[in-house]
Protein backbone atom coordinates (compact mmCIF):
# COMPACT_ATOMS: atom_id res chain seq x y z
CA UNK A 1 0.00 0.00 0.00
CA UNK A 2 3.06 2.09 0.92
CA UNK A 3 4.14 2.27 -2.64
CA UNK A 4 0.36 2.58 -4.07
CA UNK A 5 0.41 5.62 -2.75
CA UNK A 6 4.01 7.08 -2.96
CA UNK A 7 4.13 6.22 -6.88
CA UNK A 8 1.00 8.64 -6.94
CA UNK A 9 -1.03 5.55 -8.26
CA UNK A 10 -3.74 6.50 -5.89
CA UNK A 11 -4.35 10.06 -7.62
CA UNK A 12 -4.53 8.31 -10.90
CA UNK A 13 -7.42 6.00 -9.54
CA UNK A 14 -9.05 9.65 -8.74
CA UNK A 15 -8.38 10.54 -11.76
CA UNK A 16 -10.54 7.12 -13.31
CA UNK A 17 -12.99 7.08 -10.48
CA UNK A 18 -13.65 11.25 -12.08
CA UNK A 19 -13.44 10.81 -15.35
CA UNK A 20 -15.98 7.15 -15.01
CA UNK A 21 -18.01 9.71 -13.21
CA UNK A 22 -18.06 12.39 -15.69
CA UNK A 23 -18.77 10.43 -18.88
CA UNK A 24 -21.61 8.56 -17.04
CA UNK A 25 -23.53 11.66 -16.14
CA UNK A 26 -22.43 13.43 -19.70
CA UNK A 27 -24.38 10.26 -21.28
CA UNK A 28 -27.54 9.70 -19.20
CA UNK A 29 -27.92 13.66 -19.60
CA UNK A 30 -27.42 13.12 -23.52
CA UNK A 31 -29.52 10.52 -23.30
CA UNK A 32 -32.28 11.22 -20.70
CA UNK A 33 -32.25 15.50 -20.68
CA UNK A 34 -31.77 14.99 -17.03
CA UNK A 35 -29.25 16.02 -14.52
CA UNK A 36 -26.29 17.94 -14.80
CA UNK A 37 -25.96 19.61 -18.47
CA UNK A 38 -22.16 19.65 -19.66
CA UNK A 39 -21.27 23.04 -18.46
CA UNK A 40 -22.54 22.21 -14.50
CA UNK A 41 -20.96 19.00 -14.95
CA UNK A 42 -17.80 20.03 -15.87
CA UNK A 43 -17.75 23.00 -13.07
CA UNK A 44 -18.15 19.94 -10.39
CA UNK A 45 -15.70 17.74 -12.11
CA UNK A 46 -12.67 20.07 -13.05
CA UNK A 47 -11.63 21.25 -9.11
CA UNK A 48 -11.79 17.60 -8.38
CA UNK A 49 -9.35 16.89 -11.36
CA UNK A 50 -7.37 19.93 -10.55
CA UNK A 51 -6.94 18.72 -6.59
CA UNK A 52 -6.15 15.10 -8.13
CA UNK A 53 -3.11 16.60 -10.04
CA UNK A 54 -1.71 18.59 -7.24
CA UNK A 55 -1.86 15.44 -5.07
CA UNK A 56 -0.20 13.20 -7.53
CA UNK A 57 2.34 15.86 -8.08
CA UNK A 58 2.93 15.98 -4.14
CA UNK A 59 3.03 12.20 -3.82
CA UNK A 60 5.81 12.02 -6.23
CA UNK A 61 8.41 14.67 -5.25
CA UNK A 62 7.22 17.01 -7.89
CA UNK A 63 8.32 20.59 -7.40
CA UNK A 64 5.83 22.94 -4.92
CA UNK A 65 5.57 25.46 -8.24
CA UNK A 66 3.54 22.06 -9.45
CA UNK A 67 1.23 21.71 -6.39
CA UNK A 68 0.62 25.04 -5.85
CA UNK A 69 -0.09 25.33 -9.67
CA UNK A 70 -3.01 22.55 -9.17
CA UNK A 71 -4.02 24.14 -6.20
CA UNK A 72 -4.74 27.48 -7.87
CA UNK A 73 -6.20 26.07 -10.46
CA UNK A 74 -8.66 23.85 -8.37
CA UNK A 75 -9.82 26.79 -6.74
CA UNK A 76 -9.94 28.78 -10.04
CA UNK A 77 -12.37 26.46 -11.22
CA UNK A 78 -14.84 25.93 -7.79
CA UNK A 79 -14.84 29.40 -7.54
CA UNK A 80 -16.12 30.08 -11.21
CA UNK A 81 -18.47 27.20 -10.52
CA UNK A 82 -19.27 28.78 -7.91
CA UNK A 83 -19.94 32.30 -9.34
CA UNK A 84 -22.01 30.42 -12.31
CA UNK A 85 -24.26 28.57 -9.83
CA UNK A 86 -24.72 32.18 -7.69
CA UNK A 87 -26.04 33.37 -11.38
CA UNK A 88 -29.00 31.27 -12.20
């Protein structure tokens, strides 16, 4: 488990688990009209990516100018999800 974890293997199960998640509600929306429409969808799923990459860039001896990079960016994107939900 030790070396699950510091090969950064567990952020890139994240990274599946998100990206399973994504493309499952992206096609029952398609398909049904229901739930999340791409642009919500992708506002939940993209500071979850971002958060992934930062962690798998920490787990692996990456440089901080990487993980804080991922950091900004995850809360780049939750806050402009954030300002779009505050909108409707």
């Amino acid at each position: 488990m030790n070396d699950f974890f510091a090969s950064g293997h567990v952020a890139d199960l994240v990274l599946a688990v998100l990206l399973a998640e994504a493309l499952l509600l992206f096609a029952w929306h398609r398909r049904t009209g229901r739930g999340l429409a791409p642009l919500a969808l992708a506002g939940l799923v993209l500071p979850g990516v971002a958060f992934a990459l930062g962690l798998r860039a920490a787990l692996t001896g990456a440089g901080w100018g990487w993980v804080a990079a991922a950091l900004v960016a995850a809360l780049a994107t939750h806050l402009l999800d954030l300002a779009v939900r505050l909108r409707r």
